[in-house]
Protein backbone atom coordinates (compact mmCIF):
# COMPACT_ATOMS: atom_id res chain seq x y z
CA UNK A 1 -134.69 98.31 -99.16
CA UNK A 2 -136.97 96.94 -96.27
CA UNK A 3 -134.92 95.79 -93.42
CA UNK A 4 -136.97 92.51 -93.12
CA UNK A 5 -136.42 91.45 -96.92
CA UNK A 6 -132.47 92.73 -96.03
CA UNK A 7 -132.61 90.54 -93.40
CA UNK A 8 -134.08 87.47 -95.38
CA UNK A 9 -131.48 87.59 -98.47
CA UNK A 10 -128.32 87.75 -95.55
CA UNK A 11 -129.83 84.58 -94.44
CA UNK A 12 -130.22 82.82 -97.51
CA UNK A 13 -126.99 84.33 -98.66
CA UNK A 14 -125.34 82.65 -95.64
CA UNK A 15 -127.49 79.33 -95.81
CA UNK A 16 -125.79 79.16 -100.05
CA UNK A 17 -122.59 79.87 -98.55
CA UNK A 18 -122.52 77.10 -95.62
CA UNK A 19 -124.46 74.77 -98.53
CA UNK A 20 -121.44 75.26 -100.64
CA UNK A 21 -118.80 74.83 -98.18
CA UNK A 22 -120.49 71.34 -97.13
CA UNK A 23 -120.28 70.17 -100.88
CA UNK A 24 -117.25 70.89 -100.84
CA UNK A 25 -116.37 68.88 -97.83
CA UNK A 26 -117.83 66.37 -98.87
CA UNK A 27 -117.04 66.14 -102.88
CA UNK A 28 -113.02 66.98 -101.78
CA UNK A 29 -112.22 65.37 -98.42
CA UNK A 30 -111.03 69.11 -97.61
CA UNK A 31 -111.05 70.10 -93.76
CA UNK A 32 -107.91 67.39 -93.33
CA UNK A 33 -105.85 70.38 -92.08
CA UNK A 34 -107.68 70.24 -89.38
CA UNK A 35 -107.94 66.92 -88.63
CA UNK A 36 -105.71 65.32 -85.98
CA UNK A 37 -103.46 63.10 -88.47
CA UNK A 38 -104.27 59.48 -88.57
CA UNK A 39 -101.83 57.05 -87.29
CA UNK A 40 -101.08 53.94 -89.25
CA UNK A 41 -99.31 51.21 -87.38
CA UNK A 42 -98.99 47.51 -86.36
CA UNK A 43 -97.14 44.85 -88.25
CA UNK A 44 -95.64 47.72 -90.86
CA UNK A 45 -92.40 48.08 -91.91
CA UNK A 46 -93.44 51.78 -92.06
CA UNK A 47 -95.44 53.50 -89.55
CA UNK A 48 -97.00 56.65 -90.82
CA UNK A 49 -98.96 59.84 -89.78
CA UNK A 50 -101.48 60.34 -92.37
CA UNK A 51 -102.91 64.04 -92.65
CA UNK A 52 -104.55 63.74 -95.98
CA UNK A 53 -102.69 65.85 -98.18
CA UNK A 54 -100.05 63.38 -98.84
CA UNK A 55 -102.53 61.12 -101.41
CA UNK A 56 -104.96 61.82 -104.36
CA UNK A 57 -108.54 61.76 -103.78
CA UNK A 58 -111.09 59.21 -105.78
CA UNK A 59 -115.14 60.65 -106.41
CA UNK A 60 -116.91 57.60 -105.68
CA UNK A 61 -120.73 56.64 -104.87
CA UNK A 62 -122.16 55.06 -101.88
CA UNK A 63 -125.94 54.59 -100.46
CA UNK A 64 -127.18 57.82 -103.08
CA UNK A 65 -123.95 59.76 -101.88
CA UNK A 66 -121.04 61.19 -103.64
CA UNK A 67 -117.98 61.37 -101.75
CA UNK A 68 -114.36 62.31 -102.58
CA UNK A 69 -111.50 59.69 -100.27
CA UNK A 70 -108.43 58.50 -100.09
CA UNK A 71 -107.93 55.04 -101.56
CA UNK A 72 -107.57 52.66 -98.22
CA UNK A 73 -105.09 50.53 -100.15
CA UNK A 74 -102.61 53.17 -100.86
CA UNK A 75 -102.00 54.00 -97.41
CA UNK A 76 -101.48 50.44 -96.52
CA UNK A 77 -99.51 49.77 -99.60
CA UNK A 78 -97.50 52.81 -98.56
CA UNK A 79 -96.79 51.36 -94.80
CA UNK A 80 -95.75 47.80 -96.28
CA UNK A 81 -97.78 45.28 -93.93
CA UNK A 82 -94.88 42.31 -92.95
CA UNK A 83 -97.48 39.76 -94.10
CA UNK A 84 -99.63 39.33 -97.20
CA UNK A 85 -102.08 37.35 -95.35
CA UNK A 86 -103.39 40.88 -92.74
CA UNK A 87 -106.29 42.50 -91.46
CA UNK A 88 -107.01 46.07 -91.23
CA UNK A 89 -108.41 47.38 -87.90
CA UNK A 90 -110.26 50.73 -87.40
CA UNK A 91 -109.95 52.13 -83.70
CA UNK A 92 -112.00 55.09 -82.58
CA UNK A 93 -111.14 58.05 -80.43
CA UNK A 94 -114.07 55.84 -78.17
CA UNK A 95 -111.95 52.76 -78.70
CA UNK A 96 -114.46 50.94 -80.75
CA UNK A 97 -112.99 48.59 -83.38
CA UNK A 98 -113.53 47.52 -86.33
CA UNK A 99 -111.95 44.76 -88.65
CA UNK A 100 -111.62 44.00 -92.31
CA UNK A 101 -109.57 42.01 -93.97
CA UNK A 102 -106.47 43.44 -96.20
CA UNK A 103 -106.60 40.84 -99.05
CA UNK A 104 -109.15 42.90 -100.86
CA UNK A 105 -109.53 46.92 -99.68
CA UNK A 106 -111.35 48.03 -103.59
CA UNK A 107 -113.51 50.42 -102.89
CA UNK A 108 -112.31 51.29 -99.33
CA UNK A 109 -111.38 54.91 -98.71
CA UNK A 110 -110.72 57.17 -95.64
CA UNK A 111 -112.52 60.50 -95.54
CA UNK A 112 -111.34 63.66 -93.38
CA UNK A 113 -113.65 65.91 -92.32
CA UNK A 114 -115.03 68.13 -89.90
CA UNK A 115 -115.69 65.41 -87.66
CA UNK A 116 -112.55 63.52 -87.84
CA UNK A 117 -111.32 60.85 -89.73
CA UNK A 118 -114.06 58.31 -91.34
CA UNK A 119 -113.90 54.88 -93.16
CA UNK A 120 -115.79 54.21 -96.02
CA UNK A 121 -116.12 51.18 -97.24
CA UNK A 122 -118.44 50.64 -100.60
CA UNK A 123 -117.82 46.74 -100.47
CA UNK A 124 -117.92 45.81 -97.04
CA UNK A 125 -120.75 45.44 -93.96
CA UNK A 126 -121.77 48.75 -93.39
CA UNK A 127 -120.40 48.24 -89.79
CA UNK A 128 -116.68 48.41 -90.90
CA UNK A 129 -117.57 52.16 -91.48
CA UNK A 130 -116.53 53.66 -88.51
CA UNK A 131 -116.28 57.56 -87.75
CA UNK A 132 -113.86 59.32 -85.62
CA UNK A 133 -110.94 56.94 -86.32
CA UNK A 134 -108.16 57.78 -84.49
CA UNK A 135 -105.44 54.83 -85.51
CA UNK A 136 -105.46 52.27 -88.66
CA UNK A 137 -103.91 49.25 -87.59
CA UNK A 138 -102.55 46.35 -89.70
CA UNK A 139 -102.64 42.48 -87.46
CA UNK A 140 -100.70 40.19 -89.36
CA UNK A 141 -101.98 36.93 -90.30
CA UNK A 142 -98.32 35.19 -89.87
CA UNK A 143 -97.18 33.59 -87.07
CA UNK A 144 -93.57 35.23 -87.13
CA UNK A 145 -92.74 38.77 -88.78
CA UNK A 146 -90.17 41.22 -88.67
CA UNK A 147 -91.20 42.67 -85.56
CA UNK A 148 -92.50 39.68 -83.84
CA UNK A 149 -91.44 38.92 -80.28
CA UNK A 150 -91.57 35.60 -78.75
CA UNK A 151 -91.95 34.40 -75.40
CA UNK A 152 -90.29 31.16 -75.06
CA UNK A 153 -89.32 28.95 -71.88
CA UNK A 154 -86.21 26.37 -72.07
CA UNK A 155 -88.60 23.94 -73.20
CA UNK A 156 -91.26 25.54 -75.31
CA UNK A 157 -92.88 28.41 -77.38
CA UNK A 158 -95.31 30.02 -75.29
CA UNK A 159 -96.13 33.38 -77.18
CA UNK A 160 -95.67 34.93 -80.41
CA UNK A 161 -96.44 38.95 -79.68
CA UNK A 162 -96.68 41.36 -82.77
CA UNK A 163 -98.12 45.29 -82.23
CA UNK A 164 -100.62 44.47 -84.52
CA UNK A 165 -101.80 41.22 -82.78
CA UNK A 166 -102.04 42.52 -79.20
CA UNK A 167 -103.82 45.68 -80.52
CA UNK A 168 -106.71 42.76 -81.67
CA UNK A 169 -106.57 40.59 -78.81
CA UNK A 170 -105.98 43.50 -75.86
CA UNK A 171 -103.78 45.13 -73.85
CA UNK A 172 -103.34 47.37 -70.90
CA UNK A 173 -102.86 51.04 -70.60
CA UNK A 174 -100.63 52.81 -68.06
CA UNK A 175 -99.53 56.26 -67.49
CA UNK A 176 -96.03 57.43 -66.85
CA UNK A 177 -95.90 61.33 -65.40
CA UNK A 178 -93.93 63.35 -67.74
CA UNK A 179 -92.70 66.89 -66.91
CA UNK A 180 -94.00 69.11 -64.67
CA UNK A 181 -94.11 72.88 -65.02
CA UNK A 182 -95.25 75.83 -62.78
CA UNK A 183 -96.45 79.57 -62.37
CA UNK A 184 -97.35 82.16 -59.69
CA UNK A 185 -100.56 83.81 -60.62
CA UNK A 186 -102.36 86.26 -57.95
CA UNK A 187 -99.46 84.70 -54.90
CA UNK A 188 -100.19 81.54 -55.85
CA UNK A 189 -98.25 78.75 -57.18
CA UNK A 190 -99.85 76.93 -59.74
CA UNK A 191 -98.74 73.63 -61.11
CA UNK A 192 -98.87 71.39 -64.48
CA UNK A 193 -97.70 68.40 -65.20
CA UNK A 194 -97.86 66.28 -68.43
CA UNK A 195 -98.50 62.20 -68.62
CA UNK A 196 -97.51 59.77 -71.33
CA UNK A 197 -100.20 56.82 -71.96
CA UNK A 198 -98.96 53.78 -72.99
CA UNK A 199 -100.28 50.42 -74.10
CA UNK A 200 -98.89 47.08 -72.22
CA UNK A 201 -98.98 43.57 -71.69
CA UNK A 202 -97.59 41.80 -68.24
CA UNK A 203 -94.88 39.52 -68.87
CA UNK A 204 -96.01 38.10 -65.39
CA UNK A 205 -99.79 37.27 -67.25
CA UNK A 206 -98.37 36.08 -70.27
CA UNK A 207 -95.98 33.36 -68.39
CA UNK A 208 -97.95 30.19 -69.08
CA UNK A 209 -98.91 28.10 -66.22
CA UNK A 210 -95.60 25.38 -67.93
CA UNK A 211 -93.11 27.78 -67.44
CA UNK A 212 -94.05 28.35 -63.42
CA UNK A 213 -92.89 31.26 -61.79
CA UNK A 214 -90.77 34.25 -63.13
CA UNK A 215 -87.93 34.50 -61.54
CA UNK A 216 -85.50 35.91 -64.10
CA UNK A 217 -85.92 36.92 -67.98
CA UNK A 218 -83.05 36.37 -70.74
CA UNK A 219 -84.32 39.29 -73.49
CA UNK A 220 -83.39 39.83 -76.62
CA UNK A 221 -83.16 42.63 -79.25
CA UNK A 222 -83.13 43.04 -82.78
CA UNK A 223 -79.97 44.19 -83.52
CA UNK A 224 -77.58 42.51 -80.55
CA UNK A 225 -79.32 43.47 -77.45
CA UNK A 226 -78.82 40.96 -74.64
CA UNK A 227 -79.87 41.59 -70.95
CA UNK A 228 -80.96 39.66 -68.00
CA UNK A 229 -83.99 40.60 -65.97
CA UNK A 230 -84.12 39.33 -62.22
CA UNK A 231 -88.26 39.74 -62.48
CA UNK A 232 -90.80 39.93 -64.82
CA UNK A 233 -91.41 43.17 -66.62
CA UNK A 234 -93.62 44.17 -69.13
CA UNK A 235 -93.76 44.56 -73.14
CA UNK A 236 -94.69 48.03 -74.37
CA UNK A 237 -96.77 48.26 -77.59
CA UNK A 238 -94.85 51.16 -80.21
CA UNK A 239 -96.25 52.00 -83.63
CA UNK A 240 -94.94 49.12 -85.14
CA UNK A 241 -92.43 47.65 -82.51
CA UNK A 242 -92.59 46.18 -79.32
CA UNK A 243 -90.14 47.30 -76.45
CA UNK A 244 -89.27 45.32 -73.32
CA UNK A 245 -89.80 47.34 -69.97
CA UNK A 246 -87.35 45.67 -67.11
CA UNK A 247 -88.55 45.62 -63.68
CA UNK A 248 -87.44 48.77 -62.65
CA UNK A 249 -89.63 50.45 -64.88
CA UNK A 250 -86.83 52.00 -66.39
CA UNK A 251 -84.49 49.91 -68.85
CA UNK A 252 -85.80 49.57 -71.93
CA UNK A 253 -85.10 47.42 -74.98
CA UNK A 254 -86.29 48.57 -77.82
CA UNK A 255 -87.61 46.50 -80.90
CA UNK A 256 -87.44 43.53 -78.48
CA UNK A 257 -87.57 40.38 -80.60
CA UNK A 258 -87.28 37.33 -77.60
CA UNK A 259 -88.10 37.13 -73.93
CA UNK A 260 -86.65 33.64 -72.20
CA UNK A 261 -88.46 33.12 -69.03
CA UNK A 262 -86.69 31.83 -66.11
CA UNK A 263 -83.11 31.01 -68.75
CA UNK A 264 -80.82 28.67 -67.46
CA UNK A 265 -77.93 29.33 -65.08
CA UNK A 266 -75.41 28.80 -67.84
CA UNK A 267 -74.82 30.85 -71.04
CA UNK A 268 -72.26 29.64 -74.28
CA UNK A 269 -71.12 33.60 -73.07
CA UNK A 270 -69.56 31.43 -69.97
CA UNK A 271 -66.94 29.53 -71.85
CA UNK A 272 -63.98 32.17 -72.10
CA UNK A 273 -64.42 32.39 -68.53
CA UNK A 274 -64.07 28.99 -67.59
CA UNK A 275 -60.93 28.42 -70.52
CA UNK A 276 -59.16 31.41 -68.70
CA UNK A 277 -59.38 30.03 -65.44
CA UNK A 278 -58.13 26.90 -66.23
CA UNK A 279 -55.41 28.41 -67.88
CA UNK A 280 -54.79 30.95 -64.60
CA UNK A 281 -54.67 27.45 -62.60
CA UNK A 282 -51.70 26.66 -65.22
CA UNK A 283 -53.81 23.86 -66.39
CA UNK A 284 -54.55 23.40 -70.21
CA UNK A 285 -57.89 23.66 -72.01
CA UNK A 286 -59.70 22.28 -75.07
CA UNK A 287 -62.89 23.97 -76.47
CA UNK A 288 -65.38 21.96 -78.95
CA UNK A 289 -68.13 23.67 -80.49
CA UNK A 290 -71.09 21.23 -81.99
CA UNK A 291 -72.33 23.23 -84.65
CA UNK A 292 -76.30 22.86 -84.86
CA UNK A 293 -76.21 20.66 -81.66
CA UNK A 294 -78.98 21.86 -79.44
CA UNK A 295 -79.67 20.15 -76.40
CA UNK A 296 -82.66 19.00 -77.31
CA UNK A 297 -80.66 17.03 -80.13
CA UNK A 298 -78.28 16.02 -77.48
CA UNK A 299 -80.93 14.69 -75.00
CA UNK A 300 -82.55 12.55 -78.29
CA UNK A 301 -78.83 11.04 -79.56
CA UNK A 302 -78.39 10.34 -76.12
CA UNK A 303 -82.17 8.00 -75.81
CA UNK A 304 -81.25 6.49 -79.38
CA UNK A 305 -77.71 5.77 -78.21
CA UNK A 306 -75.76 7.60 -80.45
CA UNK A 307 -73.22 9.69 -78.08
CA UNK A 308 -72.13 7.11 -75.78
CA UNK A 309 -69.27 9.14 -74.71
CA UNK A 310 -70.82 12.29 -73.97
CA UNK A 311 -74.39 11.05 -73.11
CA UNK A 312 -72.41 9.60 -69.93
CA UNK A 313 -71.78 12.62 -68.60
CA UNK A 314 -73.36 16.09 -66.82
CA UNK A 315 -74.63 17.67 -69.70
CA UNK A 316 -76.10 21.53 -68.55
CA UNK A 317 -78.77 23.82 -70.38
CA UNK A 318 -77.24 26.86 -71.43
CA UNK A 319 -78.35 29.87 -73.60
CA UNK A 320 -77.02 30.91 -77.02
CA UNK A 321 -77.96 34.64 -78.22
CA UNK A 322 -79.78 35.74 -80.58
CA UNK A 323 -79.40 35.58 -83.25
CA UNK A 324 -78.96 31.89 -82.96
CA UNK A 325 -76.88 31.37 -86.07
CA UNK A 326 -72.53 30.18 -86.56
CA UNK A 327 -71.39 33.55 -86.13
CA UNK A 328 -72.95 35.11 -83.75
CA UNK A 329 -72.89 31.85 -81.44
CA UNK A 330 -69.09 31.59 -81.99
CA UNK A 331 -68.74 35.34 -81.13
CA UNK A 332 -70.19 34.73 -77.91
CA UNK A 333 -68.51 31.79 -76.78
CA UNK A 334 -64.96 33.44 -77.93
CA UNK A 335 -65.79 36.44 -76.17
CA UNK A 336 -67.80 35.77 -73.81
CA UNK A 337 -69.87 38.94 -74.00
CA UNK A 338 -73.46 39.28 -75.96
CA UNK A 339 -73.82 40.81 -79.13
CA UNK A 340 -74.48 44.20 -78.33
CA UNK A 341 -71.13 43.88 -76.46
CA UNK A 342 -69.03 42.10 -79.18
CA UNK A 343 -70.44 43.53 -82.00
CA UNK A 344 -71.67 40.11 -84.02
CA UNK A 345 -75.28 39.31 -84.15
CA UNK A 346 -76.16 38.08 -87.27
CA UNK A 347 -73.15 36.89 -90.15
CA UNK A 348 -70.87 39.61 -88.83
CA UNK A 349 -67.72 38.84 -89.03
CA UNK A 350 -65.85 41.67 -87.02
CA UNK A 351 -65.12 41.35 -83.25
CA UNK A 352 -65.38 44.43 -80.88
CA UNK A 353 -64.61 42.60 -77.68
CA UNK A 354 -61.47 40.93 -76.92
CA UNK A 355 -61.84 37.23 -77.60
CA UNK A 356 -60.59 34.31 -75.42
CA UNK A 357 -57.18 34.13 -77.86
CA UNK A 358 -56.25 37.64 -76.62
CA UNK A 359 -56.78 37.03 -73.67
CA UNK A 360 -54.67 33.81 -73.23
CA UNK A 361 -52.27 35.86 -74.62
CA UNK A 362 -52.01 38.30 -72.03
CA UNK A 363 -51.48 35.05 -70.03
CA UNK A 364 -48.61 34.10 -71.46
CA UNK A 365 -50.17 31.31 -73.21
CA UNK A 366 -50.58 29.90 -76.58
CA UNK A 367 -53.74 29.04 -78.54
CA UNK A 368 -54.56 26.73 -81.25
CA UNK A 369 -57.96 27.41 -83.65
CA UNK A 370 -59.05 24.67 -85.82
CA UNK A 371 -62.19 25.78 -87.89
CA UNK A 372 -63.44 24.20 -91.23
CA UNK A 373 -63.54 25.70 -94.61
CA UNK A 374 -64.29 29.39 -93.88
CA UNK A 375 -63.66 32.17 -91.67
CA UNK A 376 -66.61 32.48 -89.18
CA UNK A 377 -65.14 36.07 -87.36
CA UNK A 378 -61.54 37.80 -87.45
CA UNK A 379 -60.23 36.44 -84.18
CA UNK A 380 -56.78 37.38 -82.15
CA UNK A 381 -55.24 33.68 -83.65
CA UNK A 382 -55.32 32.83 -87.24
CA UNK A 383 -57.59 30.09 -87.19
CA UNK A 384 -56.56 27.05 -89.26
CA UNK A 385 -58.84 26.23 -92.21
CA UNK A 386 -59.39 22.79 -93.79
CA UNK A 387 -61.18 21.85 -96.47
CA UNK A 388 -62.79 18.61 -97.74
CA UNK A 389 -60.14 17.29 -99.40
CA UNK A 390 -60.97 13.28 -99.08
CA UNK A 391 -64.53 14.66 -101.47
CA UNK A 392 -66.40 12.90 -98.91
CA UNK A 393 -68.98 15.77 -98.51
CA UNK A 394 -68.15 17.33 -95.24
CA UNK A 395 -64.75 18.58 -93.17
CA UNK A 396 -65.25 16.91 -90.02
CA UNK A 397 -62.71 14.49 -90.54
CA UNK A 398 -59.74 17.16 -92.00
CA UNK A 399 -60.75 19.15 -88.79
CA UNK A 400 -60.51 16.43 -86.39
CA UNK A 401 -57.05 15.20 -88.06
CA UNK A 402 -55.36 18.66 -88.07
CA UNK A 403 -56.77 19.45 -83.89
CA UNK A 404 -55.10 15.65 -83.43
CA UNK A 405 -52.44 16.70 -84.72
CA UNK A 406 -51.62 20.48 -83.02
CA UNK A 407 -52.58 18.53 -79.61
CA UNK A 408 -49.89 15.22 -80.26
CA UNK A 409 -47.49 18.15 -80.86
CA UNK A 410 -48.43 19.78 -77.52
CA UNK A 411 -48.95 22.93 -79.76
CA UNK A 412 -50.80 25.04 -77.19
CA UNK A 413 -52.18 25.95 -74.06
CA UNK A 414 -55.43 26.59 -75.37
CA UNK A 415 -57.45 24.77 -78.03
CA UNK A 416 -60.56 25.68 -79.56
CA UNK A 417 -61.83 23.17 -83.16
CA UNK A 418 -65.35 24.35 -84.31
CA UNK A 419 -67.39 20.51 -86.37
CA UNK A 420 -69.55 21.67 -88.59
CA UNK A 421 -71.21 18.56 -90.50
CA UNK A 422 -73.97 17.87 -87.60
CA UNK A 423 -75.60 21.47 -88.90
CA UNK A 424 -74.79 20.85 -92.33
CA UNK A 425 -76.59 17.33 -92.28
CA UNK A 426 -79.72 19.32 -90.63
CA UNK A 427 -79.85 22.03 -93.77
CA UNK A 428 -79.78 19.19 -96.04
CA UNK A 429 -82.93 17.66 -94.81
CA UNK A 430 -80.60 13.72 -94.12
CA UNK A 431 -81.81 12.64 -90.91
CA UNK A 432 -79.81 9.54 -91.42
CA UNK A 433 -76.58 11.67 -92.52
CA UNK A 434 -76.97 13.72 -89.49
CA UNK A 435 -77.34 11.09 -86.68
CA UNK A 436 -74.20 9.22 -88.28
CA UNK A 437 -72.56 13.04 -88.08
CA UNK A 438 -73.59 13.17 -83.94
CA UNK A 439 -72.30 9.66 -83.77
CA UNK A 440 -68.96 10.92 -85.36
CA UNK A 441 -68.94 13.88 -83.65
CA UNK A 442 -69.08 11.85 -80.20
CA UNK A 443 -66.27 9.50 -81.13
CA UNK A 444 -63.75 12.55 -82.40
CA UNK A 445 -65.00 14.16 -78.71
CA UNK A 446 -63.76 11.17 -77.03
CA UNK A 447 -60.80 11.00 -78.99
CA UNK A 448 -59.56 14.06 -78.00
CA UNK A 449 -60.55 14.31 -74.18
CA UNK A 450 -58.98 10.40 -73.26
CA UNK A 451 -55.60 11.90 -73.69
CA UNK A 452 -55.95 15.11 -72.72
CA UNK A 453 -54.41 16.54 -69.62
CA UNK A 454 -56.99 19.56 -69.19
CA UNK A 455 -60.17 21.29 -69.14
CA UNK A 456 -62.57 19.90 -71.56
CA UNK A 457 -65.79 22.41 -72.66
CA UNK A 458 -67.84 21.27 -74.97
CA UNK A 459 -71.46 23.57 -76.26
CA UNK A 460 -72.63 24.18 -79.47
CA UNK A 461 -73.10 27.96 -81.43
CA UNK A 462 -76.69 27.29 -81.59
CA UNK A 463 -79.40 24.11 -81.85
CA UNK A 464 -81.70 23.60 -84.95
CA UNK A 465 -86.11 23.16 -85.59
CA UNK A 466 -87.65 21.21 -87.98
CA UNK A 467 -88.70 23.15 -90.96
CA UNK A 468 -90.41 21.19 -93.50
CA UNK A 469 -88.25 18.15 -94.48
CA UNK A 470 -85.58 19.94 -93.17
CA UNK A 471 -83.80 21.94 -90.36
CA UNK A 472 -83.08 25.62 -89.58
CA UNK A 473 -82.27 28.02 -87.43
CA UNK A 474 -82.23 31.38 -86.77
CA UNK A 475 -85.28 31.82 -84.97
CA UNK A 476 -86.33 32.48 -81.06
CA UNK A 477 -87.06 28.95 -80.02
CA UNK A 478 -86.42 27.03 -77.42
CA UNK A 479 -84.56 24.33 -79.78
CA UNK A 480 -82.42 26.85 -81.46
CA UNK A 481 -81.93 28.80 -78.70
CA UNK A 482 -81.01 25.94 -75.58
CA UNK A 483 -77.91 24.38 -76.16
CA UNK A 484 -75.62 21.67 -74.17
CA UNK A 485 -72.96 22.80 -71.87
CA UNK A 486 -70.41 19.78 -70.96
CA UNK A 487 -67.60 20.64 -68.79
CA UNK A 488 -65.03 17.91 -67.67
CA UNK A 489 -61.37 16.76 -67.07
CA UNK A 490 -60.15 15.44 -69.86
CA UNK A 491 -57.94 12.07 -70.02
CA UNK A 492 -61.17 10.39 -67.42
């Protein structure tokens, strides 16, 4: 055969082959395998690392082409975005960005190929399509999700963070070294050492001009973490979670869900302390929790004249934990430790810390626990329950008689009664039912104290937010989360 036609049909031999290996890219998707996998994070309930072969591939057209992808929507479908109302966002190896909403993703796909990871999408500007994608983020549309983190001060909201929102609006990025390893080669030592990159926002630049200075940081995690910081630190951006960085650089809470700059001196975690030591002086002491009273509340029923008894005295901010609901805020004030500590963050009911009833008891002393119609946690004294049995719609009234009662006895060293119809008022939406509630709630306060011939403590388990018609609580906000803190001598 002559060498030069030999020659020719090896060429177009290999020009077929490399013809029919780029169909087949392109008609299949194929070459994902060797793809770096695509990361899909943000406001997910799921973050995932998408190589490819995980989904089936649709043939569809676009601009003369045919093209084989995976359907956009089933990845994010498969990472569950935390809000209905989301965008999509492409980033690039180059970090260049693109968005698109994720209300309607027909005829989006994601191609992998030999050039990395590519966006496709039939129904959109043509400058959503973006090549060498590196992450898929979803930015939530909602205010608060399940991994939202906000930045409050004692008087107002100042931030709501998700991942998926400060990948939109911007971050920084730091590096952290990681390990370092070494090797002699021809008598010399040679060295390598590995960095982690990291994306971060300042707490220091998010503090709003309100809240002034940092000079200390209450955070909070999502299941019972409680720490203070004595400076600002920073909030580290996960796949689909946010983590609080303390000062040192080297605490961490993870899946940090509040950050309360500059908190106040006092904490509802403060009121064991406080009962003990009045008992330790051999003096007595009576505990009243406010359910639902925030300070906020207590600062308006004071202006509209509705607590005369305890709007006439010292009333101090103090913190509640998160989260800010009955059990968890009762937890804290019997035990006096966080959530993480105690073991109650949410409707928990179990204690893991010893509680202020224990305690007394290891003083010698006797305690008294009036509560309303349930059990709110398992505590070291059988708390005394009372229902409504007057049918007048709340137990208020039972629990003030029965406390009356334990104390004209001279029962105990230690008293603790938990009202609850302030918070119930607030659920039901009755503004009028509520303020007459605080107005009761103030005269059964002053009915106790006058006589008493001890420490008086009165805070609430957590404060309340308009929501709708109605109130609730729950949430990291200054009015749910600030709460008063009245300490006294009783019978003045």
């Amino acid at each position: 055969m002559n060498p030069g036609l030999k020659t020719r049909m090896w060429i177009a031999a290999g020009i077929a082959i490399a013809a029919i290996a780029a169909a087949v890219v392109l008609l299949s998707g194929n070459g994902a395998e060797t793809v770096r996998p695509l990361e899909v994070v943000g406001d997910v309930a799921q973050a995932l690392s998408v190589t490819g072969e995980e989904y089936e591939k649709e043939r569809f057209s676009y601009k003369g082409n045919e093209y084989a992808g995976i359907p956009l929507s089933a990845v994010i479908e498969e990472a569950e975005p935390l809000c209905g109302d989301s965008d999509v966002l492409f980033i690039t190896e180059d970090a260049l960005m693109a968005e698109i909403s994720a209300n309607d993703l027909a005829g989006c796909y994601l191609i992998a190929g030999p050039d990395g990871w590519e966006a496709v999408n039939t129904r959109h500007p043509v400058s959503s399509n973006m090549r060498r994608i590196a992450t898929v983020a979803v930015a939530s549309g909602a205010l608060v999700t399940d991994n939202s983190l906000n930045v409050i001060s004692d008087t107002q909201l100042l931030h709501v963070l998700t991942p998926g929102s400060l990948m939109k609006s911007g971050y920084s990025v730091g590096v952290q070294a990681g390990g370092t390893s070494s090797m002699d080669e021809g008598g010399r030592t040679l060295t390598a050492t590995q960095y982690n990159v990291y994306k971060y926002v300042s707490l220091a630049q998010l503090a709003d001009a309100a809240a002034g200075p940092v000079n200390g940081v209450l955070v909070a995690g999502e299941d019972g973490g409680y720490a203070y910081d004595e400076a600002a630190g920073t909030v580290r951006i996960e796949k689909n979670s946010l983590t609080y960085v303390f000062s040192d650089g080297k605490t961490e809470m993870k899946r940090a869900r509040g950050i309360l700059i500059n908190p106040p001196e006092k904490s509802v975690t403060g009121v064991k302390r406080e009962a003990l030591g009045a008992l330790e002086r051999g003096e007595k002491a009576l505990v009243v929790i406010l359910d639902g009273f925030g300070y906020d509340q207590f600062k308006e029923a004071k202006a509209e004249g509705l607590i005369p008894y305890l709007g006439a005295r010292a009333a101090e901010k103090a913190s509640t934990v998160f989260m800010p609901v009955t059990n968890a805020g009762v937890a804290a004030i019997l035990t006096g430790e966080g959530p993480e500590k105690n073991g109650v963050w949410f409707r928990q009911k179990d204690l893991k810390a010893q509680d202020v009833f224990e305690a007394a008891a290891a003083l010698g002393k006797k305690s008294v626990y009036v509560e309303g119609n349930k059990l709110i946690v398992k505590t070291g004294v059988a708390p005394v329950l009372n229902s409504d049995r007057n049918g007048d719609g709340n137990t208020d009234d039972e629990i003030f008689a029965r406390i009356k009662s334990e104390m004209a006895r001279d029962a105990a060293d230690l008293y603790v009664v938990h009202f609850h119809a302030i918070d119930d008022a607030g659920h039901a939406g009755d503004d009028a039912k509520q303020a007459e509630m605080i107005k009761e709630a103030d005269a059964y306060v002053r009915a106790l104290a006058d006589g008493f011939g001890g420490r008086v403590i009165v805070t609430a388990d957590h404060g309340m937010h308009k929501d709708g018609a109605a109130m609730d609580h729950g949430a990291f906000l200054p009015r749910d989360m600030i709460v008063p803190y009245i300490s006294f001598d009783g019978g003045k």
